[in-house]
Protein backbone atom coordinates (compact mmCIF):
# COMPACT_ATOMS: atom_id res chain seq x y z
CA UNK A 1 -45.16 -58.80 -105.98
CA UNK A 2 -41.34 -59.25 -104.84
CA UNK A 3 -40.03 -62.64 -104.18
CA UNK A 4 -36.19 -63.42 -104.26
CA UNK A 5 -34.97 -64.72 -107.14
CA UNK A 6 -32.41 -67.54 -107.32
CA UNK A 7 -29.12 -65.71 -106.53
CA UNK A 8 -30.77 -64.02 -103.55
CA UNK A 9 -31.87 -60.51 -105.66
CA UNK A 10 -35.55 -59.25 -105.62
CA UNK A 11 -37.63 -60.13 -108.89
CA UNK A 12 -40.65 -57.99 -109.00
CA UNK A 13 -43.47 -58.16 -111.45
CA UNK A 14 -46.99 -56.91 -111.69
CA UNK A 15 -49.71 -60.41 -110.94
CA UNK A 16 -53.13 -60.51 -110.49
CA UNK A 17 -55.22 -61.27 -107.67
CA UNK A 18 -58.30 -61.45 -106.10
CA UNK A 19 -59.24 -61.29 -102.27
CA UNK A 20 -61.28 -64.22 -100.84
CA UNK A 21 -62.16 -62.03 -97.45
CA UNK A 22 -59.68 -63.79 -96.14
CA UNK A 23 -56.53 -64.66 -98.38
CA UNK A 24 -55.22 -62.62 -101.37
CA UNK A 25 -55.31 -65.22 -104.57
CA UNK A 26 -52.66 -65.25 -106.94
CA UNK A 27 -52.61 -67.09 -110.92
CA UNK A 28 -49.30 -68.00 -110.80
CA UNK A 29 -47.63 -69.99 -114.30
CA UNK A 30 -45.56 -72.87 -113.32
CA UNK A 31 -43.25 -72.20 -115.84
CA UNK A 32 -42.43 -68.81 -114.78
CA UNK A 33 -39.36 -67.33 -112.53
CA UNK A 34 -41.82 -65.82 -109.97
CA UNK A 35 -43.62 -69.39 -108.99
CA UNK A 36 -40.05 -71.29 -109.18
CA UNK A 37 -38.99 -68.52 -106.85
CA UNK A 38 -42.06 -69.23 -104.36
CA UNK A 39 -41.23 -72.77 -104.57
CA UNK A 40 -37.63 -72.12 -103.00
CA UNK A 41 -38.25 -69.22 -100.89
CA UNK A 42 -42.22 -68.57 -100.26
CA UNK A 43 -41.36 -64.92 -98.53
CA UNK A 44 -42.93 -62.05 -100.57
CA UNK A 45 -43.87 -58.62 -100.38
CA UNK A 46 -47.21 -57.03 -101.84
CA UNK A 47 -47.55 -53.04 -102.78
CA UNK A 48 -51.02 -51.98 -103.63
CA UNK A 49 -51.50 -48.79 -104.82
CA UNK A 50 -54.89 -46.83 -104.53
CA UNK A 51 -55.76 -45.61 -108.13
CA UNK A 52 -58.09 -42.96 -106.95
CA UNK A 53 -55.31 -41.51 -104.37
CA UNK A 54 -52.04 -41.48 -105.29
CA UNK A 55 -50.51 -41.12 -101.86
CA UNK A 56 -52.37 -44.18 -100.58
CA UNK A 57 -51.04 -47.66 -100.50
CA UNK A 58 -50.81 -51.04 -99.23
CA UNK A 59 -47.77 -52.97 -98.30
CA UNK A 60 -47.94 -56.43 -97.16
CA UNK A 61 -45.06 -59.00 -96.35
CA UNK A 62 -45.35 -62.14 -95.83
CA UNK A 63 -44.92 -66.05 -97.13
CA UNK A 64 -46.69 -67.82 -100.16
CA UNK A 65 -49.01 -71.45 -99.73
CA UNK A 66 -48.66 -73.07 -102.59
């Protein structure tokens, strides 16, 4: 996941999710730079990759509801 970080530059880290069928659901520390960064600026981008072929993938962009 890619949010913005607090001088405007991406921050991108590996997090975990699960998918509800509707919503992708993110743990998310409150102590960490990626949740302060959704708190200011909830706009993120999402790359999945597809372990069992490497030239498929997922890219979604978006905003965060925290």
């Amino acid at each position: 996941m890619a949010t913005l970080g607090p001088k405007g530059e991406p921050q991108v880290s590996a997090v975990w999710f699960l998918w509800d069928g509707t919503h992708l659901l993110f743990a998310f520390h409150k102590k960490r730079q990626k949740y302060r960064n959704l708190l200011r600026d909830p706009r993120v981008a999402i790359a999945v990759a597809d372990l069992a072929n490497p030239y498929r993938a997922l890219e979604i962009r978006g905003t965060v509801g925290l």
